[in-house]
Protein backbone atom coordinates (compact mmCIF):
# COMPACT_ATOMS: atom_id res chain seq x y z
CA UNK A 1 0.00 0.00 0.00
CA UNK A 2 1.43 3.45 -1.19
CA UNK A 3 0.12 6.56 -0.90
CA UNK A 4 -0.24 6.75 -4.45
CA UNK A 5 -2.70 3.71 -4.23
CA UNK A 6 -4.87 5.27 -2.05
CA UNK A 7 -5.06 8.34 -3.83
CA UNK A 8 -5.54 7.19 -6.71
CA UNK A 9 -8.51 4.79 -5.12
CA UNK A 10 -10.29 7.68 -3.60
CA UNK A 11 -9.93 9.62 -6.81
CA UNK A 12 -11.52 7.13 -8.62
CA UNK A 13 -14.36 6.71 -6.23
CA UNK A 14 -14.98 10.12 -5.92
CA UNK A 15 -15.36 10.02 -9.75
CA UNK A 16 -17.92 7.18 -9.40
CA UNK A 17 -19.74 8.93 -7.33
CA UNK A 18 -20.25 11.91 -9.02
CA UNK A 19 -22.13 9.86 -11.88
CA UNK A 20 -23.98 8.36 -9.54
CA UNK A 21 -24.77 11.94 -7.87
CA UNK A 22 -25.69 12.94 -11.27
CA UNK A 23 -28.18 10.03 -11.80
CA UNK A 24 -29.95 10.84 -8.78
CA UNK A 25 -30.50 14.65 -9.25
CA UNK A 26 -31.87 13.67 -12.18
CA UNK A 27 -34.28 11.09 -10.51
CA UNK A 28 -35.22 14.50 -7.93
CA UNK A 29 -36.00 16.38 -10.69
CA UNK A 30 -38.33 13.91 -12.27
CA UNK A 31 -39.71 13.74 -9.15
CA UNK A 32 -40.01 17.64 -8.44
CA UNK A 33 -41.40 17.32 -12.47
CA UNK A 34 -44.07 15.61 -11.32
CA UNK A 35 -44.87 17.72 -8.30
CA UNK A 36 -45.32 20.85 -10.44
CA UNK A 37 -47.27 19.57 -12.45
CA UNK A 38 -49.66 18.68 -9.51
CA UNK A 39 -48.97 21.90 -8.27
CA UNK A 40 -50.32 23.80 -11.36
CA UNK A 41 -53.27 21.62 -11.36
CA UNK A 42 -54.59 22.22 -8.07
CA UNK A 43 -53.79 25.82 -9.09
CA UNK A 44 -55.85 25.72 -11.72
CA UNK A 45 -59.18 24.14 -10.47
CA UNK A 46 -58.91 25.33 -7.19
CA UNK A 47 -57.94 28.92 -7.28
CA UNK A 48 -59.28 32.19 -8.27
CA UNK A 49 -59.19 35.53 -8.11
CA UNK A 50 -60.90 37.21 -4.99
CA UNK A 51 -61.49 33.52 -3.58
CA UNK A 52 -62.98 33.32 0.13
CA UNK A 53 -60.00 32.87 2.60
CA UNK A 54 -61.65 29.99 3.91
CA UNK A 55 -61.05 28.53 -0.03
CA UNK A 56 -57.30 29.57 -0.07
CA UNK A 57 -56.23 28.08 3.11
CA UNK A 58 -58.11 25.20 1.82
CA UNK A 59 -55.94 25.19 -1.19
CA UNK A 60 -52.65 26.04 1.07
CA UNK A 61 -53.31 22.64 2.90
CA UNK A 62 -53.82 20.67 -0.18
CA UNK A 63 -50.64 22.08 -1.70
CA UNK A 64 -48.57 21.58 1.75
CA UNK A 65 -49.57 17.85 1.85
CA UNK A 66 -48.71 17.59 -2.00
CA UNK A 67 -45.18 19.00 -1.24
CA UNK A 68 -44.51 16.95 1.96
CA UNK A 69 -45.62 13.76 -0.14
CA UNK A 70 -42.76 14.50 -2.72
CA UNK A 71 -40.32 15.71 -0.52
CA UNK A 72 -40.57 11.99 1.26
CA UNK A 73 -40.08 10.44 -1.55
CA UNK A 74 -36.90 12.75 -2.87
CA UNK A 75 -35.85 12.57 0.52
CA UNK A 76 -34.96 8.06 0.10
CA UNK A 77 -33.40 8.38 -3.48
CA UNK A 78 -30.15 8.81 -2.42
CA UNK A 79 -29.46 5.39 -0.49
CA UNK A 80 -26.66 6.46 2.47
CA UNK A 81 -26.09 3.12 3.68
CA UNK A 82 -25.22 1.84 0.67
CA UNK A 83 -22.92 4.47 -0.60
CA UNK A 84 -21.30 4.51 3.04
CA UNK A 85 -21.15 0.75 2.69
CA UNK A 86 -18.84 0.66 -0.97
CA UNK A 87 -16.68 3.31 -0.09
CA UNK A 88 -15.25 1.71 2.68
CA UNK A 89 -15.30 -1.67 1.09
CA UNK A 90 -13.21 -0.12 -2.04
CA UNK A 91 -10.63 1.75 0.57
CA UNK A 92 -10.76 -0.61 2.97
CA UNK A 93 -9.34 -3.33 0.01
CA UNK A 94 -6.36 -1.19 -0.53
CA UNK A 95 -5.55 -0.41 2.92
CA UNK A 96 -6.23 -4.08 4.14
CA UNK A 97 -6.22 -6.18 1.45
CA UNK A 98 -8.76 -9.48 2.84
CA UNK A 99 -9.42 -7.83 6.45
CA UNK A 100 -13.15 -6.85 7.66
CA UNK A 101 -14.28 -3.09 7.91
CA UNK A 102 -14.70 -3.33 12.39
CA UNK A 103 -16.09 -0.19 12.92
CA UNK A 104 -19.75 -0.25 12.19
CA UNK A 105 -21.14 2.35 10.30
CA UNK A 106 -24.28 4.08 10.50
CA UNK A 107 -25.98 6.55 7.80
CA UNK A 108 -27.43 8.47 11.41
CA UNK A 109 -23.78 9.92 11.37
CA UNK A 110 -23.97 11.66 8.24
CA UNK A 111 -24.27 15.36 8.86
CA UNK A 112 -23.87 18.24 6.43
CA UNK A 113 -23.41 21.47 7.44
CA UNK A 114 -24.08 20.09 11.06
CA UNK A 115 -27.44 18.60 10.99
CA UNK A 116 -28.58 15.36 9.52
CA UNK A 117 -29.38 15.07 6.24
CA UNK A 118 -32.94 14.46 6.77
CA UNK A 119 -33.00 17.43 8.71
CA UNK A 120 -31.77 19.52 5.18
CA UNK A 121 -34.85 17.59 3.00
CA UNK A 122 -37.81 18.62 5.62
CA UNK A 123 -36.34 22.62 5.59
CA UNK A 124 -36.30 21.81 1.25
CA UNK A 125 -40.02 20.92 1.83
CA UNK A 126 -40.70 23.71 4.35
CA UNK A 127 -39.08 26.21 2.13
CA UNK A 128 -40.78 25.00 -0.93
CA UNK A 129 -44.44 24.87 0.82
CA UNK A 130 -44.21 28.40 2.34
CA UNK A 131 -42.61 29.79 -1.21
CA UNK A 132 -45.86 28.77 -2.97
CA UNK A 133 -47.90 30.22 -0.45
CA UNK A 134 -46.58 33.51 -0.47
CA UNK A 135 -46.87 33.53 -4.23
CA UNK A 136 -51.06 32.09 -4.06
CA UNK A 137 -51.61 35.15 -1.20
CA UNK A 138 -49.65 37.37 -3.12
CA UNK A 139 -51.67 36.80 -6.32
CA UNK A 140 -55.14 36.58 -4.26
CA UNK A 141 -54.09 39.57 -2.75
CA UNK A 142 -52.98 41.65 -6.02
CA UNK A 143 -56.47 40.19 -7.88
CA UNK A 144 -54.25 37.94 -9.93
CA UNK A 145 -55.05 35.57 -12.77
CA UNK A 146 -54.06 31.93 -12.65
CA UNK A 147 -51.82 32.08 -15.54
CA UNK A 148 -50.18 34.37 -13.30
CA UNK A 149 -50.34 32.60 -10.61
CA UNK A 150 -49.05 29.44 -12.23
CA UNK A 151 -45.96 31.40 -14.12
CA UNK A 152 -44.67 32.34 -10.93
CA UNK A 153 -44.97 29.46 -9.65
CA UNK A 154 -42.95 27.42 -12.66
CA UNK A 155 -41.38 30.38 -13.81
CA UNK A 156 -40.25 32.48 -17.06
CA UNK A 157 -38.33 33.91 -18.99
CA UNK A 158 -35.63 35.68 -17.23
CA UNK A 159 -37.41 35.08 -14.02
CA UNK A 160 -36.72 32.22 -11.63
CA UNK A 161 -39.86 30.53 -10.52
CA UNK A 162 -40.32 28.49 -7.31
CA UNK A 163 -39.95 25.43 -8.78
CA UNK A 164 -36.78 26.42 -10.49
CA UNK A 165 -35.49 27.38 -7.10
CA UNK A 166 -36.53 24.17 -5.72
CA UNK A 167 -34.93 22.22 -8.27
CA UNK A 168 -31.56 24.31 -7.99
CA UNK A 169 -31.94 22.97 -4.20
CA UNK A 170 -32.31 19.50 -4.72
CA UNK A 171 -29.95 19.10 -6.85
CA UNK A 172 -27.14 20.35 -4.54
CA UNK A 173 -28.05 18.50 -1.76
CA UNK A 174 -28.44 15.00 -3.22
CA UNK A 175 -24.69 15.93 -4.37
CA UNK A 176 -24.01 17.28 -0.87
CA UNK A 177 -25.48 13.98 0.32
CA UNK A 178 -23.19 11.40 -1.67
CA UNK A 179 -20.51 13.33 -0.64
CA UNK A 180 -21.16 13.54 2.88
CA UNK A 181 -21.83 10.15 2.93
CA UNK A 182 -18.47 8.87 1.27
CA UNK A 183 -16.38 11.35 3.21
CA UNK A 184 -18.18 10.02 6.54
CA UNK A 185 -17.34 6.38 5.65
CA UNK A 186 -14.03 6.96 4.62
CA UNK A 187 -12.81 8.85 7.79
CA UNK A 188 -14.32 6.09 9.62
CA UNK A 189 -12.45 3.61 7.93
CA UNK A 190 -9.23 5.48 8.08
CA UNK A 191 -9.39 5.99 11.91
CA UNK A 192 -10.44 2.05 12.15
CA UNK A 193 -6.98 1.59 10.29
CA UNK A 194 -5.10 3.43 12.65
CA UNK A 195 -1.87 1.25 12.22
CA UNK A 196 -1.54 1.56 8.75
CA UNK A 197 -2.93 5.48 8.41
CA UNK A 198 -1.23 8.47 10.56
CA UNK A 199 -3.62 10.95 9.03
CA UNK A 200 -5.57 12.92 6.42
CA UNK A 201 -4.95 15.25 4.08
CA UNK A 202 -7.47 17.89 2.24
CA UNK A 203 -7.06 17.87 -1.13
CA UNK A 204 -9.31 20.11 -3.90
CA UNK A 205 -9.63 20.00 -6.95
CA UNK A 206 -7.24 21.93 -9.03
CA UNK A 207 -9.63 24.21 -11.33
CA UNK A 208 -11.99 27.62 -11.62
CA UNK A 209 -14.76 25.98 -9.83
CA UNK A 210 -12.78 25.76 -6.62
CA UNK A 211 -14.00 28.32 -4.02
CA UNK A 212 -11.24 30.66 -1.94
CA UNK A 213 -12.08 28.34 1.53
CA UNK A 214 -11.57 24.86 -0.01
CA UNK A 215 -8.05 26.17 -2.35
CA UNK A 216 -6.95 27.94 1.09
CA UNK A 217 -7.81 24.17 3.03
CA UNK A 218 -5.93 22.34 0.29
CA UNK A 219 -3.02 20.74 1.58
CA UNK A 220 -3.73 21.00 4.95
CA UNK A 221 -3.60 17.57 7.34
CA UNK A 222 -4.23 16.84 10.51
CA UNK A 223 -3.57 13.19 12.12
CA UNK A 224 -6.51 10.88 13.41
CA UNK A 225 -7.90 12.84 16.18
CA UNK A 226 -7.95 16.16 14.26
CA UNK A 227 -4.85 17.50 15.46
CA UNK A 228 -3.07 19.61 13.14
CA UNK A 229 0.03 18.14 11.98
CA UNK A 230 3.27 20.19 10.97
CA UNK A 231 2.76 23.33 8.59
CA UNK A 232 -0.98 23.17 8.90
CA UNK A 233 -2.82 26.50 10.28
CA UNK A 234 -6.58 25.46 9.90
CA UNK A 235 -8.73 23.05 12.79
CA UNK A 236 -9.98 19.94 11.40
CA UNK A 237 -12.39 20.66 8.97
CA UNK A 238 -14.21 17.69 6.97
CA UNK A 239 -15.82 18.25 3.36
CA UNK A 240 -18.03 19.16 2.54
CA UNK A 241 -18.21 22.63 3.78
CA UNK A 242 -20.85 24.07 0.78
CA UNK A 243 -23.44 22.69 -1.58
CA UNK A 244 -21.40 20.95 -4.62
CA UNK A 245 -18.51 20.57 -2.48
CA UNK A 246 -16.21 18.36 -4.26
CA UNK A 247 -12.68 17.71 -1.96
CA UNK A 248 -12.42 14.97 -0.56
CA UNK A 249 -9.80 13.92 3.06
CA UNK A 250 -7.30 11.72 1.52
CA UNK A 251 -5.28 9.42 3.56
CA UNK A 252 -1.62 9.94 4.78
CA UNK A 253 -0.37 6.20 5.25
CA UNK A 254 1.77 5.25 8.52
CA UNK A 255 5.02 4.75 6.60
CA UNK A 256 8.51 4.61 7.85
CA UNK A 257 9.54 7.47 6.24
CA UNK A 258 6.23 9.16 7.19
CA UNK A 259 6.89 7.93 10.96
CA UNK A 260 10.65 9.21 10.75
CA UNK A 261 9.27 12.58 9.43
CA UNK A 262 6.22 12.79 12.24
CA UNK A 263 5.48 15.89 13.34
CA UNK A 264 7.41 17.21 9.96
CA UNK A 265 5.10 15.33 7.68
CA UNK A 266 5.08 17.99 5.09
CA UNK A 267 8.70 16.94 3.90
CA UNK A 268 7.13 13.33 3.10
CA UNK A 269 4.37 15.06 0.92
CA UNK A 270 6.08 14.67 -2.38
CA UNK A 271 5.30 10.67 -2.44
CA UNK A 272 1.57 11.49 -4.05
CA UNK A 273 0.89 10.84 -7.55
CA UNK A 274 0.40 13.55 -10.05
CA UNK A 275 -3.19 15.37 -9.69
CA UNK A 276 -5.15 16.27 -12.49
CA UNK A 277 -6.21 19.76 -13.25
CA UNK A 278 -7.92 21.74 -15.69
CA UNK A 279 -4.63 22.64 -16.78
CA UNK A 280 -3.63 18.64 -17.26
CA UNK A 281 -1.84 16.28 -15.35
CA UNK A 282 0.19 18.15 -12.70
CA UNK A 283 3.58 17.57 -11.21
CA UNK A 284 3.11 15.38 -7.96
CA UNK A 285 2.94 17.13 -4.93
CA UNK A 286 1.06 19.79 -6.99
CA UNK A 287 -0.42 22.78 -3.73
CA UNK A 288 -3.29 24.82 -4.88
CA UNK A 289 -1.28 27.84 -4.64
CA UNK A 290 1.25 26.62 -6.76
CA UNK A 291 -1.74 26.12 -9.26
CA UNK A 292 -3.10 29.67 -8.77
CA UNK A 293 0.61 30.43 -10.02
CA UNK A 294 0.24 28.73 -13.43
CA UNK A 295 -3.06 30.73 -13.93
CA UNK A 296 -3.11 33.45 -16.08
CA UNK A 297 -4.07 36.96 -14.16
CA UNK A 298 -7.37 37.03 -15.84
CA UNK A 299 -8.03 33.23 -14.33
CA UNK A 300 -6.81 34.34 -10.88
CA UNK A 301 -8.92 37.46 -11.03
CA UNK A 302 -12.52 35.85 -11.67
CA UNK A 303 -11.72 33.01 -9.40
CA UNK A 304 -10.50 34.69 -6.16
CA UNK A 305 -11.59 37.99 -6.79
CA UNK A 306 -9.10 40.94 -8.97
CA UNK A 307 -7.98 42.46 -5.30
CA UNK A 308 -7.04 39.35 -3.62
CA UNK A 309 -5.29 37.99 -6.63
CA UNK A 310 -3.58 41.12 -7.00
CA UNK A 311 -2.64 40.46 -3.35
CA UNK A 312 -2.16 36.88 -3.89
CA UNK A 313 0.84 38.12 -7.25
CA UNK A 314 2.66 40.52 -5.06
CA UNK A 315 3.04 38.54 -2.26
CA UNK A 316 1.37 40.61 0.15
CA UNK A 317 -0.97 37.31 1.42
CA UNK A 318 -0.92 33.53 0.29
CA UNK A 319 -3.64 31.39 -0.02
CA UNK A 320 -3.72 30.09 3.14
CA UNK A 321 -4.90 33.98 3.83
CA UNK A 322 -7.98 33.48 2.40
CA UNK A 323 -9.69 31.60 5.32
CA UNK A 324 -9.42 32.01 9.05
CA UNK A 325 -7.86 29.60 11.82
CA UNK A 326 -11.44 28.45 12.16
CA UNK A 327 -11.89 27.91 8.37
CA UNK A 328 -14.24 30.50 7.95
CA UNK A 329 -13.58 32.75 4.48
CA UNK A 330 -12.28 36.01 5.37
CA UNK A 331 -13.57 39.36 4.22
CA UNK A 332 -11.85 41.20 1.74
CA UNK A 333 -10.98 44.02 5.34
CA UNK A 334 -9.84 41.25 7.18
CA UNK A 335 -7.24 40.00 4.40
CA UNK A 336 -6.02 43.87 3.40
CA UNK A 337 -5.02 43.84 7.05
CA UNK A 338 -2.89 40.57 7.05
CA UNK A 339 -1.92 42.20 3.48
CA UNK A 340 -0.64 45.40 5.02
């Protein structure tokens, strides 16, 4: 087992899964498909303009139980047990060839953004129901049509309409999901491995999509029990930190060389395998910020903002600048006065 190997394993499961993330927004927006079109319906033989409020609250409820129905449903496509389940099968095999995964797992662990995720699908629902009944008040209340009604409701042209925003929602969590999942079961099975892995490492992708917090946290490790380990400045931080999150914590094996290096891990870091970028294949040990510096200033600008990547070319702050101790993205004050 090499570092390389279980890189390149997590890589390629992280890949897997973001097909299989893909396949299930799409099943949530069939699903969402289909609640619209309920949605419209009851619209349309149910409301009118000037209707009794005794009739709208009527229609509220109907609408509120049609949303909760759908959201129940959405809420099961993504099947956390069984995502938790291969991922630590697949890293498990490289770190232990033939040896059983100990530590049970349960999908009840699986938070994002601190709550559980079925916590995240009920506010979706919530959200949703009291969105279309603010628009169905709103349109009683301005004397409305139900073509009017029903455009704001699906939308238009130029104009986002509830179910657009809904959509837009789903689909990042049921990404934020998979990934929460397969980042909960591999941490698990890392710490489980304990004499073969000495820690974790963040580790971004390398392209314009990246946000300033997750290229600041790339690079950064910490050992089992989320202490930071040598050159790191951030707590222990797990992704994902934002919708469409895609880093994942990859594992620092328990090598001799690693052991002989402990606390100075850093100076083992150049035994990864090359990472891939939108820029191609990059040299191995590869740091965010030495990606930002094969950007051109026009890339650095509209991903990290034109002042901080002016900051970020003279030197005056680094990427690790962006974010606090804490993790938390800085404002543009707080970084002119660590620039200054």
């Amino acid at each position: 087992m090499t570092e390389t190997e279980l890189i390149d394993a997590v890589i390629k499961q992280a890949l897997e899964l973001e097909r299989l993330a893909a396949g299930e927004q799409a099943q949530a927006a069939a699903a969402l498909q289909v609640l619209e079109n309920e949605l419209k319906a009851l619209v349309a033989t149910r409301y009118a303009a000037g209707m009794a409020t005794a009739e709208l609250d009527a229609l509220i409820v109907a609408t509120d139980k049609a949303i909760a129905a759908a959201y129940g449903g959405i809420s099961g496509i993504v099947d956390i047990s069984g995502i938790m389940a291969h991922v630590a099968q697949g890293i498990q095999a490289v770190i232990a060839p033939g040896a059983a995964i100990t530590k049970a797992l349960s999908a009840a662990e699986v938070l994002f953004g601190g709550a559980p995720l079925a916590a995240w699908w009920d506010k979706q629902a919530a959200d949703t129901a009291f969105q279309f009944a603010a628009v169905v008040r709103q349109g009683r209340a301005n004397n409305e049509t139900v073509d009017q009604i029903t455009a704001r409701v699906v939308g238009k042209a130029g104009e986002a309409g509830v179910m657009d925003i809904s959509r837009r929602n789903a689909r990042t969590l049921v990404h934020s999901a998979v990934m929460s999942a397969a980042n909960t079961a591999r941490l698990a099975v890392y710490r489980d491995n304990g004499d073969a892995i000495l820690g974790v490492k963040w580790q971004a992708t390398l392209d314009g999509h990246t946000c300033k917090r997750c290229a600041a946290l790339d690079g950064q490790s910490w050992d089992l029990e989320g202490k930071r380990l040598k050159g790191t400045q951030v707590n222990f931080i797990a992704p994902p930190i934002h919708g469409n999150d895609r880093c994942v914590l990859s594992p620092i094996p328990r090598t001799t060389a690693l052991d002989e290096a402990f606390p100075g891990i850093s100076a083992a870091f150049g035994q990864i395998g090359d990472r891939v970028s939108s820029k191609g294949l990059q040299p191995k040990g590869t740091t965010f910020a030495q990606f930002f510096d094969r950007l051109t200033p026009a890339e650095q600008d509209a991903q990290f903002g034109p002042v901080r990547a002016r900051m970020m070319r003279e030197g005056k702050i680094t990427v690790r600048d962006l974010i606090s101790g804490a993790g938390r993205e800085l404002k543009l004050s707080e970084i002119r006065r660590k620039g200054t």
